[in-house]
C-alpha atoms as a PDB file:
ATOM      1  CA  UNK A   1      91.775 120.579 117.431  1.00  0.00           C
ATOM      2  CA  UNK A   2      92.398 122.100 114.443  1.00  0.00           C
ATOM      3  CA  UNK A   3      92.104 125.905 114.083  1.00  0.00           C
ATOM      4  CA  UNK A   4      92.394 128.664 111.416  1.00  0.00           C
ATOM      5  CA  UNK A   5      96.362 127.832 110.051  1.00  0.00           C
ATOM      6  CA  UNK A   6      98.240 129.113 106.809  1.00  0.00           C
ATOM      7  CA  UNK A   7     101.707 127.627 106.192  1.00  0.00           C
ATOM      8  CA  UNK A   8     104.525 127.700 103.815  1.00  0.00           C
ATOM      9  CA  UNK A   9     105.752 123.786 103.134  1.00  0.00           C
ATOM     10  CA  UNK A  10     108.770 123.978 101.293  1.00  0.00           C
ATOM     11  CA  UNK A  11     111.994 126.311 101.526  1.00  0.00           C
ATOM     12  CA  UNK A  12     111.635 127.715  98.214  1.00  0.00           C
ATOM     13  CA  UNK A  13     107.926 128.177  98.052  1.00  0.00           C
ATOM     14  CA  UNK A  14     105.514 131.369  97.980  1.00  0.00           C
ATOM     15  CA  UNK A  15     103.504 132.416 100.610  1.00  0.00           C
ATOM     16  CA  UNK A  16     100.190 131.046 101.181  1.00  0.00           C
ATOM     17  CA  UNK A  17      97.069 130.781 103.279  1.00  0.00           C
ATOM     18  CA  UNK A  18      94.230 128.356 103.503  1.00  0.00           C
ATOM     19  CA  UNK A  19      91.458 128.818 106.425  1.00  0.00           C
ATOM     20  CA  UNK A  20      90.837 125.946 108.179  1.00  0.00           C
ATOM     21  CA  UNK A  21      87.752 124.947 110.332  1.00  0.00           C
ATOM     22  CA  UNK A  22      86.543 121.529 112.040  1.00  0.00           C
ATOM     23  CA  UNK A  23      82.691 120.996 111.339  1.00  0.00           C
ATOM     24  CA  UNK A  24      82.403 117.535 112.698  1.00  0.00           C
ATOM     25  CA  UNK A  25      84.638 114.556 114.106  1.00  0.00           C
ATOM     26  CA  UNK A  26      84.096 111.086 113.002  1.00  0.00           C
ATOM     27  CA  UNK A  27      85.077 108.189 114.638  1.00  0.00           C
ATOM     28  CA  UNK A  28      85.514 104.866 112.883  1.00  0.00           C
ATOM     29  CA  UNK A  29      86.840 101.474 114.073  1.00  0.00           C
ATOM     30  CA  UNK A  30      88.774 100.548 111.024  1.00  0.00           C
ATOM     31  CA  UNK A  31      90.266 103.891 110.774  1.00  0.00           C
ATOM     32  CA  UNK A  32      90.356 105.908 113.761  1.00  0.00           C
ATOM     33  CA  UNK A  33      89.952 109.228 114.156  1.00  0.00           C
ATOM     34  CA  UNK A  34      88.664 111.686 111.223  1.00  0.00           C
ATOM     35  CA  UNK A  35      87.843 115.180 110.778  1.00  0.00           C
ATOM     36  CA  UNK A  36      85.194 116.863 108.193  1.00  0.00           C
ATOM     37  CA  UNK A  37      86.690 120.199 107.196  1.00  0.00           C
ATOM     38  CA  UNK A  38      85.704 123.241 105.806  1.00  0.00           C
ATOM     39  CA  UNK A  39      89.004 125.004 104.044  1.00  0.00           C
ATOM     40  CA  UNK A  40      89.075 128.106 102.493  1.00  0.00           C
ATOM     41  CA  UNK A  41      92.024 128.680 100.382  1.00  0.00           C
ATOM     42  CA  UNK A  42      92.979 132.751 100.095  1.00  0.00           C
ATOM     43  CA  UNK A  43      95.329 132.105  97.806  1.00  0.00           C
ATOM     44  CA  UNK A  44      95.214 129.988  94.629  1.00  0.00           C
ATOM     45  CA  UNK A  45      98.475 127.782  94.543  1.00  0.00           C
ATOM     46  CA  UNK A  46      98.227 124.439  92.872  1.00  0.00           C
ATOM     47  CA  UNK A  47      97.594 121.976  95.589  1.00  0.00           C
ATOM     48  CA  UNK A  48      97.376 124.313  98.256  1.00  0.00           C
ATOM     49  CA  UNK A  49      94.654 122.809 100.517  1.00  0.00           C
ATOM     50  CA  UNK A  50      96.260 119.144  99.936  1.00  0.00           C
ATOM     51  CA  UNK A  51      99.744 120.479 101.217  1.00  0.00           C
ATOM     52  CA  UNK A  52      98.328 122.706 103.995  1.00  0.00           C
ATOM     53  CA  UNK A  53      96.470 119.454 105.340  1.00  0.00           C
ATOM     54  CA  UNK A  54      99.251 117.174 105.061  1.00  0.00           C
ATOM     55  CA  UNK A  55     102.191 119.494 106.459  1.00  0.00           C
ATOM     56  CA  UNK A  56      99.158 119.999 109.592  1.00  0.00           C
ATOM     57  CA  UNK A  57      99.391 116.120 109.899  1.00  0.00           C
ATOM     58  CA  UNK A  58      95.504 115.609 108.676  1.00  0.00           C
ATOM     59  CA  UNK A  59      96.182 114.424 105.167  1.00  0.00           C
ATOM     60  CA  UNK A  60      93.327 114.133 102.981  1.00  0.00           C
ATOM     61  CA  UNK A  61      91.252 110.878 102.928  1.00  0.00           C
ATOM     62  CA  UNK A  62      92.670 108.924  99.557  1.00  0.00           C
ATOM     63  CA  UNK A  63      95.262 111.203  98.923  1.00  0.00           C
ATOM     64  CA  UNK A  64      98.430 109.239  97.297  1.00  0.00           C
ATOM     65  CA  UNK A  65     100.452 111.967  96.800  1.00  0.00           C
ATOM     66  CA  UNK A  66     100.514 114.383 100.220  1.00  0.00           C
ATOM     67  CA  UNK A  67      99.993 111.467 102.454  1.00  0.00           C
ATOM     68  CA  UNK A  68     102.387 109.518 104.556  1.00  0.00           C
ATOM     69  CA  UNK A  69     103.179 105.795 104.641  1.00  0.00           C
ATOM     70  CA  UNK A  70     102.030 105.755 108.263  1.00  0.00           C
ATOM     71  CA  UNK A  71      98.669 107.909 107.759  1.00  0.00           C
ATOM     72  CA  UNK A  72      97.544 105.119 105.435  1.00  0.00           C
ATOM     73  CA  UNK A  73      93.603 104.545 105.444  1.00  0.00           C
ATOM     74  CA  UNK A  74      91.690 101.424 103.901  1.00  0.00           C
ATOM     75  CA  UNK A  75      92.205 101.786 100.164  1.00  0.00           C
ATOM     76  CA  UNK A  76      89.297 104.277  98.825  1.00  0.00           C
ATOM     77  CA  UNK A  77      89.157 104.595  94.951  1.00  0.00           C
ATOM     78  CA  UNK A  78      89.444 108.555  95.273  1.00  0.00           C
ATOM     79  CA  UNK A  79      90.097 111.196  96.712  1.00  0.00           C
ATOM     80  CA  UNK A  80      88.202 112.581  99.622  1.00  0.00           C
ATOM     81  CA  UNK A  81      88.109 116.435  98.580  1.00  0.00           C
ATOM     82  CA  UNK A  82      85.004 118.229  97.492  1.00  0.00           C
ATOM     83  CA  UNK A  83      84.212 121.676  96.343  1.00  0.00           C
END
């Protein structure tokens, strides 16, 4: 499960922390297992929640950029991250 968790993703980067809590899990048989998050960012770096996600191996839904090749979803039109 995935808990409260602040990281650092890159050598030369500057401290950050993002809160992280499951509210529900979501099943589906085209794409597995999902999570819907509530993430609360304590500091405001540029991308932080997208990074934090995808270095905690639960990328955001339609994310191109933080995502891996093998964490691939069916193609959605956007992004998956709401405010």
């Amino acid at each position: 499960s995935v808990q409260s968790k602040s990281a650092v993703c890159f050598e030369a980067g500057r401290p950050s922390r993002t809160y992280v809590r499951p509210i529900a899990h979501l099943r589906s048989a085209e794409n597995g297992d999902m999570t819907l998050l509530l993430a609360e960012p304590q500091t405001g770096r540029t991308h932080q929640i997208r990074s934090h996600l995808a270095h905690f191996g639960h990328p955001i839904v339609g994310d191109s950029l933080y995502r891996q090749d093998s964490q691939k979803l069916r193609q959605v039109d956007r992004l998956f991250l709401h405010c």
